[in-house]
PDB file of N, CA and C in Angstrom:
ATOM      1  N   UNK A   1     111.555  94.511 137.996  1.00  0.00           N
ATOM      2  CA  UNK A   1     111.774  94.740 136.590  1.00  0.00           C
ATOM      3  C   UNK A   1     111.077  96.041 136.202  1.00  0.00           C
ATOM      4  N   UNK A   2     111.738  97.365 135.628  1.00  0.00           N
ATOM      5  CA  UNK A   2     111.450  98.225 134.946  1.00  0.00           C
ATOM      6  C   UNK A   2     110.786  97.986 133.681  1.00  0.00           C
ATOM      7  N   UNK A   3     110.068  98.681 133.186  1.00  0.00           N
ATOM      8  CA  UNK A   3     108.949  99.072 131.880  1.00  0.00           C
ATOM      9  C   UNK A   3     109.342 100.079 131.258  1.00  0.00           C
ATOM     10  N   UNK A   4     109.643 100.463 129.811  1.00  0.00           N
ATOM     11  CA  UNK A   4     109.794 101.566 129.713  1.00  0.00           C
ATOM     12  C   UNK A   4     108.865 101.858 128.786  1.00  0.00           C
ATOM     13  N   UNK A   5     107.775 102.898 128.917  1.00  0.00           N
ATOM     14  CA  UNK A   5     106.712 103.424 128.059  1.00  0.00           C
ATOM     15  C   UNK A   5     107.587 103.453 127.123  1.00  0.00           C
ATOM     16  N   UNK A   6     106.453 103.214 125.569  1.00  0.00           N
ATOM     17  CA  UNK A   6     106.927 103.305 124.364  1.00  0.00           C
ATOM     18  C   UNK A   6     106.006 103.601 123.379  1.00  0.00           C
ATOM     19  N   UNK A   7     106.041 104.514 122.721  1.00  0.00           N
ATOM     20  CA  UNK A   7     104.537 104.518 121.432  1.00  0.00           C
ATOM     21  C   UNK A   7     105.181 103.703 120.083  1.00  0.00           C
ATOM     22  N   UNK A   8     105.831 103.047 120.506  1.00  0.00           N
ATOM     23  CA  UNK A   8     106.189 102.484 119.008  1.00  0.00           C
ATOM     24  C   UNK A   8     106.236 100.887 119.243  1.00  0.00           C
ATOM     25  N   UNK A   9     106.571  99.921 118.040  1.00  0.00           N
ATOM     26  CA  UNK A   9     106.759  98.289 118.378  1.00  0.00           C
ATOM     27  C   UNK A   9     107.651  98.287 117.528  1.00  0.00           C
ATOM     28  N   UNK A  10     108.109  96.977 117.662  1.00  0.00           N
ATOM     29  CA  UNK A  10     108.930  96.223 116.775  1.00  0.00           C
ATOM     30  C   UNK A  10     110.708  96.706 117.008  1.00  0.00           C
ATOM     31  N   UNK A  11     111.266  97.019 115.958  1.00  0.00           N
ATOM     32  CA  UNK A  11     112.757  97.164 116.986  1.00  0.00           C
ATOM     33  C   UNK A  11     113.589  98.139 115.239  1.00  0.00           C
ATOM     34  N   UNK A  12     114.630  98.793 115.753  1.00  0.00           N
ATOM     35  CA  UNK A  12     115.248  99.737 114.683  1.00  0.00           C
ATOM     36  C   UNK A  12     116.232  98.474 114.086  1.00  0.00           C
ATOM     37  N   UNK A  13     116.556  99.025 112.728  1.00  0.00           N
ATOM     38  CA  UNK A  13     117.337  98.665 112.008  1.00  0.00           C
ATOM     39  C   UNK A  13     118.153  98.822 111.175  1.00  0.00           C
ATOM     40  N   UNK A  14     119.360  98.550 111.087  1.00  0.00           N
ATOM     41  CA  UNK A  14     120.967  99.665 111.046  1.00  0.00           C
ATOM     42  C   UNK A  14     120.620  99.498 109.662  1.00  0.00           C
ATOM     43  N   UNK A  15     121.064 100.411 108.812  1.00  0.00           N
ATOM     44  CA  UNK A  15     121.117 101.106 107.161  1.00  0.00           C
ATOM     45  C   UNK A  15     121.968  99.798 106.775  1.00  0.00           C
ATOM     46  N   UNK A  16     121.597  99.072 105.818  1.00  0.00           N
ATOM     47  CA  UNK A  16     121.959  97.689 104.918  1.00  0.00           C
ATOM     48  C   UNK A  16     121.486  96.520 105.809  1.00  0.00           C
ATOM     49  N   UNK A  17     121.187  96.764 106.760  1.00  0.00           N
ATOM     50  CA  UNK A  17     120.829  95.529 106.954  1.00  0.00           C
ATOM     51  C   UNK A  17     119.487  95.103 106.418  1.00  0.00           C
ATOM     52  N   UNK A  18     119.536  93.616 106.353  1.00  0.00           N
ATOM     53  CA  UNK A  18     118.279  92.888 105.870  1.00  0.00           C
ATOM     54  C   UNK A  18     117.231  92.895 106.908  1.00  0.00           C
ATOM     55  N   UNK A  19     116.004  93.055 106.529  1.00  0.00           N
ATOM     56  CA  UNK A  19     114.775  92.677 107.283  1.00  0.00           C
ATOM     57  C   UNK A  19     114.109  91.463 107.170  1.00  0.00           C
ATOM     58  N   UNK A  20     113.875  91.728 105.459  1.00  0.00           N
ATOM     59  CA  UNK A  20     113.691  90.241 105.512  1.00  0.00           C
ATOM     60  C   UNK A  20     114.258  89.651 104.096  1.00  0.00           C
ATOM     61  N   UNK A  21     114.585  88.353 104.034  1.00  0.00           N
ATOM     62  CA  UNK A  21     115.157  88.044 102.954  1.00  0.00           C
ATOM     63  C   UNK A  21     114.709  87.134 101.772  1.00  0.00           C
ATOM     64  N   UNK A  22     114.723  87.708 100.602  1.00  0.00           N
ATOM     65  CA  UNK A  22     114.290  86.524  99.501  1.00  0.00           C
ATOM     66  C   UNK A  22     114.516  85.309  99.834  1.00  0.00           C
ATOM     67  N   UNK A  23     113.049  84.007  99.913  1.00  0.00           N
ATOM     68  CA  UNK A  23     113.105  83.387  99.649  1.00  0.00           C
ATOM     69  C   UNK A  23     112.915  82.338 101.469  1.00  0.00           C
ATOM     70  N   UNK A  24     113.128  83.627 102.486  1.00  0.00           N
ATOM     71  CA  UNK A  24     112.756  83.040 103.557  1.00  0.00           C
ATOM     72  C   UNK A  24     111.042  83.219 103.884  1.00  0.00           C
ATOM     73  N   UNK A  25     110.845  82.270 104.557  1.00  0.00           N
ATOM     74  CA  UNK A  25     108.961  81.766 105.061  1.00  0.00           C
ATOM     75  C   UNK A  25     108.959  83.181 105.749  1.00  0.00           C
ATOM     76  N   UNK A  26     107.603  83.400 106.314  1.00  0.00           N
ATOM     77  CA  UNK A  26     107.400  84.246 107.228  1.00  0.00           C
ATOM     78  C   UNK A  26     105.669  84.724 106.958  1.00  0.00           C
ATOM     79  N   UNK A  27     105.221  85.053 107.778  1.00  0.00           N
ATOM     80  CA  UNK A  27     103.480  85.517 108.178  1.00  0.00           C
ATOM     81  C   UNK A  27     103.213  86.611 109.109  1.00  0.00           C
ATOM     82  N   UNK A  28     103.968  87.179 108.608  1.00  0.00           N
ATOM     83  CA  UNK A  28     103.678  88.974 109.441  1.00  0.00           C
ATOM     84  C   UNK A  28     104.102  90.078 108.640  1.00  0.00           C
ATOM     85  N   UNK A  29     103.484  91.445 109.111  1.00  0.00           N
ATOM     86  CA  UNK A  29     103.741  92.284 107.738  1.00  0.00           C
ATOM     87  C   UNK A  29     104.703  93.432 108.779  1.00  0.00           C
ATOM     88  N   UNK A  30     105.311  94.274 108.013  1.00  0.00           N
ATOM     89  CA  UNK A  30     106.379  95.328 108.352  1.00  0.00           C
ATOM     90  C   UNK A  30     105.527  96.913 108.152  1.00  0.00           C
ATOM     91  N   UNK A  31     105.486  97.613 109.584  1.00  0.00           N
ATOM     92  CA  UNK A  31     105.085  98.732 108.824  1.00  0.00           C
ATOM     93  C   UNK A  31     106.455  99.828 109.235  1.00  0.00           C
ATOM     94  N   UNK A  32     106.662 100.832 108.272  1.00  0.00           N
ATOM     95  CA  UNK A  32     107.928 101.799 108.734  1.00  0.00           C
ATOM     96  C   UNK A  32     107.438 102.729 109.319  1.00  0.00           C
ATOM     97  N   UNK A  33     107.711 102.917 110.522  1.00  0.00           N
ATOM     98  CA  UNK A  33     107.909 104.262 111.712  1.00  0.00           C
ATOM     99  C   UNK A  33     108.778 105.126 111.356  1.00  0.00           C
ATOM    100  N   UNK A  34     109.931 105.163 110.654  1.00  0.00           N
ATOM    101  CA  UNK A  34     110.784 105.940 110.010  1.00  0.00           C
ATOM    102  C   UNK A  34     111.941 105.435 109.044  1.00  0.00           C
ATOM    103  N   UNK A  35     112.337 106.529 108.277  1.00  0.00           N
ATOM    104  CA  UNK A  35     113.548 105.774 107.502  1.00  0.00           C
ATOM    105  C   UNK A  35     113.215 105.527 106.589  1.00  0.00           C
ATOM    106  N   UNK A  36     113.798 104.882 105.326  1.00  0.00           N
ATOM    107  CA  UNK A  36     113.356 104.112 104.273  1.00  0.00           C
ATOM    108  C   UNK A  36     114.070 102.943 104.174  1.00  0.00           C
ATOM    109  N   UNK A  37     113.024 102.115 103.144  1.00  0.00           N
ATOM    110  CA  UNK A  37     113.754 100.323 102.640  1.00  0.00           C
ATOM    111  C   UNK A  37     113.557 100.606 101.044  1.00  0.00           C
ATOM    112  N   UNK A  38     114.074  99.723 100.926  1.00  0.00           N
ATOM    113  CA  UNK A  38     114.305  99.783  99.693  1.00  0.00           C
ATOM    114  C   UNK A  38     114.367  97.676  99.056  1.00  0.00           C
ATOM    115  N   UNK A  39     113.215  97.687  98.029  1.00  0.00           N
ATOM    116  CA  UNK A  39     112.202  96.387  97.475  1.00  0.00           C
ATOM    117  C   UNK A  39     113.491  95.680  96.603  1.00  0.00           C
ATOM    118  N   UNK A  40     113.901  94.673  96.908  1.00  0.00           N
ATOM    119  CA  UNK A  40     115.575  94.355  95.896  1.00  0.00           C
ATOM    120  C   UNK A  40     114.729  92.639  95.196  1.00  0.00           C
ATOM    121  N   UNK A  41     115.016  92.628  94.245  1.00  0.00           N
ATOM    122  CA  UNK A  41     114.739  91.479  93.710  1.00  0.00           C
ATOM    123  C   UNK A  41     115.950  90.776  93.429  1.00  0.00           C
ATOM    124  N   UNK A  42     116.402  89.661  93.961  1.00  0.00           N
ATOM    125  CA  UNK A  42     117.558  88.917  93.706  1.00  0.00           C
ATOM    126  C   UNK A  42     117.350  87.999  93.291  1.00  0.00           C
ATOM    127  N   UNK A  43     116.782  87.144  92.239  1.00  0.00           N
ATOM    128  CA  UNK A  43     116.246  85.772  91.516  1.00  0.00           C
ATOM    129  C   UNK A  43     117.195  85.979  90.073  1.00  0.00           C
ATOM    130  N   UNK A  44     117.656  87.236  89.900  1.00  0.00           N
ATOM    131  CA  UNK A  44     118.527  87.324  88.741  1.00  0.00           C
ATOM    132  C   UNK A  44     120.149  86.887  89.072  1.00  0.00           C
ATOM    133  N   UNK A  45     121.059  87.165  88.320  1.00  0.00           N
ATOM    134  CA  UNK A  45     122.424  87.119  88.175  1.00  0.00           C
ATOM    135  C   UNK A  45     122.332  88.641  88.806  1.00  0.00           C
ATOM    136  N   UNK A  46     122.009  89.682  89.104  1.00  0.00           N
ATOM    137  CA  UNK A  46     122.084  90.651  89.907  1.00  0.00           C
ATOM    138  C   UNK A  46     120.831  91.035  90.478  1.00  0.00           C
ATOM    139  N   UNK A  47     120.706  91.958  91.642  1.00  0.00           N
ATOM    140  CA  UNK A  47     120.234  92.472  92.154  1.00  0.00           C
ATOM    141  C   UNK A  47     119.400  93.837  91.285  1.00  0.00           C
ATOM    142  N   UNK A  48     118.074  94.021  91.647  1.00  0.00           N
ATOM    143  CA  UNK A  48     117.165  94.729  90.891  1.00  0.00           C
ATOM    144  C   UNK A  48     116.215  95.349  91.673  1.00  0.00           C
ATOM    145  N   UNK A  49     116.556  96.747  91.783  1.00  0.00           N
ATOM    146  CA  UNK A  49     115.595  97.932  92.804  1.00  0.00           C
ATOM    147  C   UNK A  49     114.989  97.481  91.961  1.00  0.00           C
ATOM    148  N   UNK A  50     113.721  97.058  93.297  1.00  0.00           N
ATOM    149  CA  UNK A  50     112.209  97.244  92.529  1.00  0.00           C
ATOM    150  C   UNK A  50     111.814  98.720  93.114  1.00  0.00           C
ATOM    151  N   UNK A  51     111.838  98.808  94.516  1.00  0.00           N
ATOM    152  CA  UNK A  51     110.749 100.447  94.811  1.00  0.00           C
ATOM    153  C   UNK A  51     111.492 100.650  96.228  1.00  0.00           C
ATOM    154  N   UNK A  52     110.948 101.993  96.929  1.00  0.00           N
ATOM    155  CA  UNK A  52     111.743 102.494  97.909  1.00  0.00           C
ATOM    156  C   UNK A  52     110.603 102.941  98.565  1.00  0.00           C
ATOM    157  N   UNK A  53     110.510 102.613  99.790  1.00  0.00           N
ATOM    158  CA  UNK A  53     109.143 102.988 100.532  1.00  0.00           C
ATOM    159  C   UNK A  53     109.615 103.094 102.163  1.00  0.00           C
ATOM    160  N   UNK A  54     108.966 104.568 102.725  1.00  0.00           N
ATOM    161  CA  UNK A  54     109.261 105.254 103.214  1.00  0.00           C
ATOM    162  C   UNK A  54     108.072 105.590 104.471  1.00  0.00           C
ATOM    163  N   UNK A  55     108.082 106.254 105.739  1.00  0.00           N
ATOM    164  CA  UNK A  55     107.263 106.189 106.537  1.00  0.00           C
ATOM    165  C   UNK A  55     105.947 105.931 106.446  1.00  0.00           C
ATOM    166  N   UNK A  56     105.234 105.022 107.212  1.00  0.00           N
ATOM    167  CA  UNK A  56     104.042 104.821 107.459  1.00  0.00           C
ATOM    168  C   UNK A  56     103.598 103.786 105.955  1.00  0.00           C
ATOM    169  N   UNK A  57     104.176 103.760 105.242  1.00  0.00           N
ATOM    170  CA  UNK A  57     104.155 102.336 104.330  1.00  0.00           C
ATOM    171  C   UNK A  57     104.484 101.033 105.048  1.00  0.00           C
ATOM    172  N   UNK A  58     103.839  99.857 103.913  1.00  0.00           N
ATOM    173  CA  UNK A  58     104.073  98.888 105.062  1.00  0.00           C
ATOM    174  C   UNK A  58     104.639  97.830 104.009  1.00  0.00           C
ATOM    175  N   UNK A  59     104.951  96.892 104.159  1.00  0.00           N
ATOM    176  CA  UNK A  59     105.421  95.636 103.047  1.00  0.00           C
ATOM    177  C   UNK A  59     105.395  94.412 103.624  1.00  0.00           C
ATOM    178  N   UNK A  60     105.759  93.280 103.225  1.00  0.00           N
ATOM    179  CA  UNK A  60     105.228  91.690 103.088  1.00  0.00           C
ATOM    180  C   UNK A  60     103.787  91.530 103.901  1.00  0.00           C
ATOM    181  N   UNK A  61     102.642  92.012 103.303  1.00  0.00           N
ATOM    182  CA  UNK A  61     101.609  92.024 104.058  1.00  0.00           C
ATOM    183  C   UNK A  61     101.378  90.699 103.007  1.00  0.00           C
ATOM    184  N   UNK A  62     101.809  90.195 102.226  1.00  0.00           N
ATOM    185  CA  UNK A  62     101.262  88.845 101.281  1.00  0.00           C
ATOM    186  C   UNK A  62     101.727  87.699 102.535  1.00  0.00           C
ATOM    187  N   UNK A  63     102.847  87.358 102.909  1.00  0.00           N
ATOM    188  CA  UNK A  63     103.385  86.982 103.979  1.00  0.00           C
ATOM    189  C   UNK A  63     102.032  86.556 104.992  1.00  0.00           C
ATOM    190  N   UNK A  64     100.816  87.091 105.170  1.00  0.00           N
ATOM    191  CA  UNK A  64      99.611  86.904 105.907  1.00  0.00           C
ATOM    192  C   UNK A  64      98.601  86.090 105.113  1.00  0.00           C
ATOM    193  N   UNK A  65      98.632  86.306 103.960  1.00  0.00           N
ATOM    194  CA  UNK A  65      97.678  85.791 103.175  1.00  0.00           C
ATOM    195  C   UNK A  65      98.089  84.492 102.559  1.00  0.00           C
ATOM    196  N   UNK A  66      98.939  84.387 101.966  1.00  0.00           N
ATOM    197  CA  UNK A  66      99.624  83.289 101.816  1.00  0.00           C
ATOM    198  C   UNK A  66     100.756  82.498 102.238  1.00  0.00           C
ATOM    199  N   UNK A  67     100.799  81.014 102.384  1.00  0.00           N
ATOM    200  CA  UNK A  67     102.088  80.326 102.955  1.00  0.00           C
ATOM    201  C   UNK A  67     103.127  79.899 102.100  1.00  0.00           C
ATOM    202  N   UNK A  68     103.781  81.050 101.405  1.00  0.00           N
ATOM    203  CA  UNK A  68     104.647  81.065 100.431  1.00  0.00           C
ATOM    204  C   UNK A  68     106.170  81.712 101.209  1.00  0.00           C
ATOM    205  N   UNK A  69     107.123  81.474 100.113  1.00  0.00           N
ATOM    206  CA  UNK A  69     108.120  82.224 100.628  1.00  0.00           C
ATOM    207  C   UNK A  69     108.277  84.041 100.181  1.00  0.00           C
ATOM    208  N   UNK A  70     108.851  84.162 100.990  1.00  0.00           N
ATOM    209  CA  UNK A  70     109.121  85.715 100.548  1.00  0.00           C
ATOM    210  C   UNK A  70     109.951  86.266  98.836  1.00  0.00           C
ATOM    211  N   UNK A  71     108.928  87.084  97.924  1.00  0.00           N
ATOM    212  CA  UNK A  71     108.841  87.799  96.924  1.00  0.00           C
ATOM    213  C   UNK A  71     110.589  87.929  96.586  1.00  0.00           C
ATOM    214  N   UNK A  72     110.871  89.183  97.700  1.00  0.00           N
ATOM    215  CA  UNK A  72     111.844  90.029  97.947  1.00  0.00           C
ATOM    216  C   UNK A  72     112.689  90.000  99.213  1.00  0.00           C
ATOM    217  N   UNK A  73     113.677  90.763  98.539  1.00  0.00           N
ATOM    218  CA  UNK A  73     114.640  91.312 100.187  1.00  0.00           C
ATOM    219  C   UNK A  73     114.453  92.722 100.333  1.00  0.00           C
ATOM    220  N   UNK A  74     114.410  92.812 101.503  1.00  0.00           N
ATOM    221  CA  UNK A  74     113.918  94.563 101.874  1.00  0.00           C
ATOM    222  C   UNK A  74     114.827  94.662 103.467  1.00  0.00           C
TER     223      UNK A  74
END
């Protein structure tokens, strides 16, 4: 079995797709290596940019601290 050196973790993710989604569990936080996400609040009758955050930002770090469901979809 081959190894392939890597300075990075975690895995890319195609433009619209979800990372993580309102309202699912989870206990780990996201940091961005590149690209941007973008903070969507869906608890309304529509969808509501909250914020847009961009390399080396990180998000659901609450996800660690508490055993709640997730805020947002990002």
């Amino acid at each position: 079995m081959k190894f392939r050196k890597s300075n990075t973790l975690g895995r890319p993710y195609a433009n619209g797709e979800n990372i993580i989604k309102q309202g699912d569990s989870g206990d780990y936080l996201f940091v961005i290596q590149q690209g941007k996400v973008e903070i969507i609040d869906e608890s309304g009758d529509k969808e509501i940019k909250l914020a847009e955050l961009g390399k080396s930002e990180f998000f659901s770090e609450m996800g660690l601290f508490e055993k709640d469901v997730r805020s947002c979809t990002v």
